[in-house]
N, C-alpha and C. Protein backbone atom coordinates (compact mmCIF):
# COMPACT_ATOMS: atom_id res chain seq x y z
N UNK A 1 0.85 -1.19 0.00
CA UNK A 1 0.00 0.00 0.00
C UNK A 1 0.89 1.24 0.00
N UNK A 2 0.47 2.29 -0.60
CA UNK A 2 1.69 3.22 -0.60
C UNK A 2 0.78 4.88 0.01
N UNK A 3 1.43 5.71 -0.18
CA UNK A 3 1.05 6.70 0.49
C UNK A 3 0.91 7.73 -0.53
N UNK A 4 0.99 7.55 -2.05
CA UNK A 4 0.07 8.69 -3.13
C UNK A 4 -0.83 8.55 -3.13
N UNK A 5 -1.43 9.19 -4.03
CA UNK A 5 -2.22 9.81 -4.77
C UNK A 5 -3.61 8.36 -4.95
N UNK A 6 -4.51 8.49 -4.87
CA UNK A 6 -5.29 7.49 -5.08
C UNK A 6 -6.11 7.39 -6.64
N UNK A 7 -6.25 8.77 -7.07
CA UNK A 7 -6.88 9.03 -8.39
C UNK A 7 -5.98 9.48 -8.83
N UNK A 8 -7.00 9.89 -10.70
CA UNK A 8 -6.25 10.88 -10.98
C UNK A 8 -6.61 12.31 -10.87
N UNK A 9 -7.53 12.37 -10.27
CA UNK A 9 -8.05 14.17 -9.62
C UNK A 9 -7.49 13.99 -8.26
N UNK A 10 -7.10 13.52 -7.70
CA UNK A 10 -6.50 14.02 -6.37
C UNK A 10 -4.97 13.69 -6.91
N UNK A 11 -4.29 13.11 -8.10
CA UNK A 11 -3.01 13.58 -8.91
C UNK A 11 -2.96 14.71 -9.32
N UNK A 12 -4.15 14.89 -10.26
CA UNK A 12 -3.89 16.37 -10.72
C UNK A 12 -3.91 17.48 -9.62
N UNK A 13 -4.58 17.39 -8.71
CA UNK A 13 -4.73 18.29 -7.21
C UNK A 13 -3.39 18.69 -6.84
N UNK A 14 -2.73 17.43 -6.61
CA UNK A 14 -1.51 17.68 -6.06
C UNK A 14 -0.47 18.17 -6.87
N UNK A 15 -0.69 18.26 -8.17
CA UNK A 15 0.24 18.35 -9.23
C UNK A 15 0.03 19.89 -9.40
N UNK A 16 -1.21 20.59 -9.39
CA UNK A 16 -1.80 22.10 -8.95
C UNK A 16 -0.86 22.57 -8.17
N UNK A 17 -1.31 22.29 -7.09
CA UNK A 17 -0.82 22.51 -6.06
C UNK A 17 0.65 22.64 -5.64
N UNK A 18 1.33 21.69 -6.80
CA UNK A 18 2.97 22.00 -6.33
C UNK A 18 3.39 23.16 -7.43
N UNK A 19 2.66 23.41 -8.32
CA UNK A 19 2.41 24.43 -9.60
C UNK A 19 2.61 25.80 -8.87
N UNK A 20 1.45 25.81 -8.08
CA UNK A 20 1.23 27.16 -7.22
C UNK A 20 2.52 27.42 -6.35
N UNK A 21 2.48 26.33 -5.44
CA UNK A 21 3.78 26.93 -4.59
C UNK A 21 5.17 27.50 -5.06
N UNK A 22 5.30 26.42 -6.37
CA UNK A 22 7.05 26.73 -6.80
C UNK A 22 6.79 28.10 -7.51
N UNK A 23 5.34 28.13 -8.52
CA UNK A 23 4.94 29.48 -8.87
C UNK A 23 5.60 30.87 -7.89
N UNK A 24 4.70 30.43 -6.93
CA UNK A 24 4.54 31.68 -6.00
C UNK A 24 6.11 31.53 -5.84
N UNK A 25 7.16 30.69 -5.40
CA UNK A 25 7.86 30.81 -4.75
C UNK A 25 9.17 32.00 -6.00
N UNK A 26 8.98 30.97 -6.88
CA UNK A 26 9.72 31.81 -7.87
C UNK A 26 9.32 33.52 -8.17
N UNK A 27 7.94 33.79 -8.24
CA UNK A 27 7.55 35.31 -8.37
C UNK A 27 8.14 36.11 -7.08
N UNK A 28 8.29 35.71 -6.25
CA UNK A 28 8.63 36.33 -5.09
C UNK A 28 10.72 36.55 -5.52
N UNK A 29 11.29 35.70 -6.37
CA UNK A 29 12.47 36.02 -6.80
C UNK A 29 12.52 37.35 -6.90
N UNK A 30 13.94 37.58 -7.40
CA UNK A 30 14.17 38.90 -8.44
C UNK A 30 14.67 38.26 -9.53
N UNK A 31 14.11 38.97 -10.25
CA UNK A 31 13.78 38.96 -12.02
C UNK A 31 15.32 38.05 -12.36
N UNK A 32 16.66 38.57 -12.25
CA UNK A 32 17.73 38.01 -12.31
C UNK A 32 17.81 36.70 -11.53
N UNK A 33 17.23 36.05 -10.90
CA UNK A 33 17.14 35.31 -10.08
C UNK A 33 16.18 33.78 -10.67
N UNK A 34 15.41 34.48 -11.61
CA UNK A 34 14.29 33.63 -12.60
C UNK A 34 14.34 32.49 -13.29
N UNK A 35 15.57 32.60 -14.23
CA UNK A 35 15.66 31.79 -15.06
C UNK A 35 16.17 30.75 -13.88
N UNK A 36 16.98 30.68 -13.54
CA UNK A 36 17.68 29.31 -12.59
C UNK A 36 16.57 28.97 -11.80
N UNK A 37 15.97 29.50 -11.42
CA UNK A 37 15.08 28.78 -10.64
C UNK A 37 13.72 28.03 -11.22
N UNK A 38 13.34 29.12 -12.38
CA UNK A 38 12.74 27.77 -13.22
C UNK A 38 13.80 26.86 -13.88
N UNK A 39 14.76 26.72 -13.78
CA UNK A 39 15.71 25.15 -14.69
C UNK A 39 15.80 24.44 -13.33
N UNK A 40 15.88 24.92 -12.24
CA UNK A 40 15.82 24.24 -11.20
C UNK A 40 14.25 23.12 -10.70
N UNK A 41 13.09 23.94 -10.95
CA UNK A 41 12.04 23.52 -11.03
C UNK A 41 11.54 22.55 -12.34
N UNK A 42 12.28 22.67 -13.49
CA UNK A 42 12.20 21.71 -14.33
C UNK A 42 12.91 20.12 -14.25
N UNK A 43 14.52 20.79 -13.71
CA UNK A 43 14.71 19.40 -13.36
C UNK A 43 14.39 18.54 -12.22
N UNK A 44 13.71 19.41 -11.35
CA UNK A 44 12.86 18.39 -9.88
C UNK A 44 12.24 17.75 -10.85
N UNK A 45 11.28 18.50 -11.80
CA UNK A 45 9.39 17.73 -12.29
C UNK A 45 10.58 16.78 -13.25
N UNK A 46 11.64 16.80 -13.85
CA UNK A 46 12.33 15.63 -14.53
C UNK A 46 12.45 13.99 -13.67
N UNK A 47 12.82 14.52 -12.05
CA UNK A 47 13.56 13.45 -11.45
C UNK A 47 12.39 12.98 -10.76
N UNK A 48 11.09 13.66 -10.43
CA UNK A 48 9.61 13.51 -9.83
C UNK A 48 9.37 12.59 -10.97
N UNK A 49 9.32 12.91 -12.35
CA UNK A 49 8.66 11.83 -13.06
C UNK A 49 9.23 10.42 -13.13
N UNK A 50 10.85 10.19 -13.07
CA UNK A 50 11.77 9.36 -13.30
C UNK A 50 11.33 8.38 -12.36
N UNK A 51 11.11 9.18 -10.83
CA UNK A 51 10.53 7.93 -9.58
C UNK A 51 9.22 7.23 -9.93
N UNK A 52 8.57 8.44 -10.61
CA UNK A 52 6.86 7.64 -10.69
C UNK A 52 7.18 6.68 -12.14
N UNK A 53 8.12 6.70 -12.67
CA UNK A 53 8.48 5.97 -13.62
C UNK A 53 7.87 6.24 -15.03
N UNK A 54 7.65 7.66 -15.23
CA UNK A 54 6.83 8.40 -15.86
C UNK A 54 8.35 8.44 -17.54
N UNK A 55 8.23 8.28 -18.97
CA UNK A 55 9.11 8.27 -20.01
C UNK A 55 8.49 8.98 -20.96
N UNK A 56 9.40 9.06 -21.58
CA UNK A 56 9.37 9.71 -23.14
C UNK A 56 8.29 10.51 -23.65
N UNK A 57 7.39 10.11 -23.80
CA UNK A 57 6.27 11.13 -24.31
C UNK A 57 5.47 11.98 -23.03
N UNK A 58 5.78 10.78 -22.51
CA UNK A 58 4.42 11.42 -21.00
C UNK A 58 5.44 12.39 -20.12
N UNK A 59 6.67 11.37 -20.15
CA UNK A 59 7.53 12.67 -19.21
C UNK A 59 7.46 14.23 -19.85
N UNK A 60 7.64 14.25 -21.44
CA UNK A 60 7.67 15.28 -22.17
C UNK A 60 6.49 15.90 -21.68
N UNK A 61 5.18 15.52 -21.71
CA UNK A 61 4.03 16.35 -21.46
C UNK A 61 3.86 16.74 -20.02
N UNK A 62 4.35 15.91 -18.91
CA UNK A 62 4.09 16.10 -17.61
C UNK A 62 5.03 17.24 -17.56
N UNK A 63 6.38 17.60 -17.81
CA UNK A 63 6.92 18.59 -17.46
C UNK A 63 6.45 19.89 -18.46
N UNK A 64 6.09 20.00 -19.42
CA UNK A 64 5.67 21.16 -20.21
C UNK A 64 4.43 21.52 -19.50
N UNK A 65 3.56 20.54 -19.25
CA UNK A 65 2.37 21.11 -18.72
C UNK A 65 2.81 21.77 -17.60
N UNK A 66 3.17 20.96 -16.44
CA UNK A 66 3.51 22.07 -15.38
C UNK A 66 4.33 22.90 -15.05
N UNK A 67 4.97 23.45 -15.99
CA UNK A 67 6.25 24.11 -16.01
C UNK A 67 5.66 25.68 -17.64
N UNK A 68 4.14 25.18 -17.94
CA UNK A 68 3.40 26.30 -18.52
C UNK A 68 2.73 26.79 -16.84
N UNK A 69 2.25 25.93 -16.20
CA UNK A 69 1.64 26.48 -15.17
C UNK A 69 2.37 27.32 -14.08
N UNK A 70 3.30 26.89 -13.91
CA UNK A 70 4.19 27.54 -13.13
C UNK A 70 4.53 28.58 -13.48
N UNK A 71 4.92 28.89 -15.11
CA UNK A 71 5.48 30.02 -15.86
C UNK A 71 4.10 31.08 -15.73
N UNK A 72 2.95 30.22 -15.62
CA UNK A 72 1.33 31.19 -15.77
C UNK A 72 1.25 31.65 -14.67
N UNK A 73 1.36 31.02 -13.77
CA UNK A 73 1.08 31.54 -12.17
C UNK A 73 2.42 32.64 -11.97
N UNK A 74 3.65 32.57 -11.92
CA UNK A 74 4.43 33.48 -12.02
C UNK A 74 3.77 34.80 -12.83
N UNK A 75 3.84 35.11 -14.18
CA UNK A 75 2.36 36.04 -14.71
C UNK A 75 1.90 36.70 -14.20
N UNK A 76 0.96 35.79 -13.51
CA UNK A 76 -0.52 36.33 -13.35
C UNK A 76 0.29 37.09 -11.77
N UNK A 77 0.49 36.69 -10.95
CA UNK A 77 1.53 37.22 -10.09
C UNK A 77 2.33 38.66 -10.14
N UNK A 78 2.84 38.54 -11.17
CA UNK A 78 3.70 39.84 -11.52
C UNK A 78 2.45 40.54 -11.62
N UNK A 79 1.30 40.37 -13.03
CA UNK A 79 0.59 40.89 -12.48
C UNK A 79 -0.27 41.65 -11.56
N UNK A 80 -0.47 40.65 -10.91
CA UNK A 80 -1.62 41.23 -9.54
C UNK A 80 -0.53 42.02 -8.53
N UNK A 81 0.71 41.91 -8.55
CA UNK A 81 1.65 43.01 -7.63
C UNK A 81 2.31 42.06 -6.61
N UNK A 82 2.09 41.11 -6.28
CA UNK A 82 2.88 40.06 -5.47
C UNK A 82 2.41 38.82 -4.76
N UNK A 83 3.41 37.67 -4.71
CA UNK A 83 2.86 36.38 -4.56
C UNK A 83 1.72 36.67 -3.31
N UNK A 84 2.12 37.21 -2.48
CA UNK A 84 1.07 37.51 -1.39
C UNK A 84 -0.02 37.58 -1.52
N UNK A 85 -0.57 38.02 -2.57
CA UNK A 85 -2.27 38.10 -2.65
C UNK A 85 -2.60 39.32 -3.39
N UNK A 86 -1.78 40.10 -3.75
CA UNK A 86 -2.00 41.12 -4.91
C UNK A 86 -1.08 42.43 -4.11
N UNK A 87 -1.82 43.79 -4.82
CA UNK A 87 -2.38 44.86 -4.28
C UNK A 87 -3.03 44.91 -3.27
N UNK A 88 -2.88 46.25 -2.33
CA UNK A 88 -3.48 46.12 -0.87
C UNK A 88 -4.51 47.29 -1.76
């Protein structure tokens, strides 16, 4: 018995969810600070897929997808004025 994910909506949940944080965590960077930390966040979701034993096509899509989300949430972020919750 193991301790993931039981579906695949409480996969994708969690897969959200780590989207948002590294998101937020990266917007809160400085701009010079950006790029490495998304190549840093790409190669976690590389070595995350390698354990779930995730290859070739699917690895390709699992990291583009969340690594658009991450790049979106960063965005929308700059956007709204900061990971915190916007504008006061």
């Amino acid at each position: 018995m193991t301790n993931g994910p039981k579906s695949a909506e409480e996969t994708a949940r969690h897969a959200w969810g780590m989207a948002q944080r590294v998101g937020m965590y990266i917007a809160g960077l400085p701009l010079d600070k950006r790029d490495a930390a998304f190549a840093v966040a790409e190669n976690s979701l590389r070595e995350a897929g390698q354990e779930m034993r995730i290859t070739g096509e699917k690895m390709d899509a699992f990291i583009e997808l969340q690594m658009k989300a991450i790049r979106q949430i960063v965005s929308d972020i700059d956007v709204s004025g900061s990971p915190q919750g916007g504008r006061a």
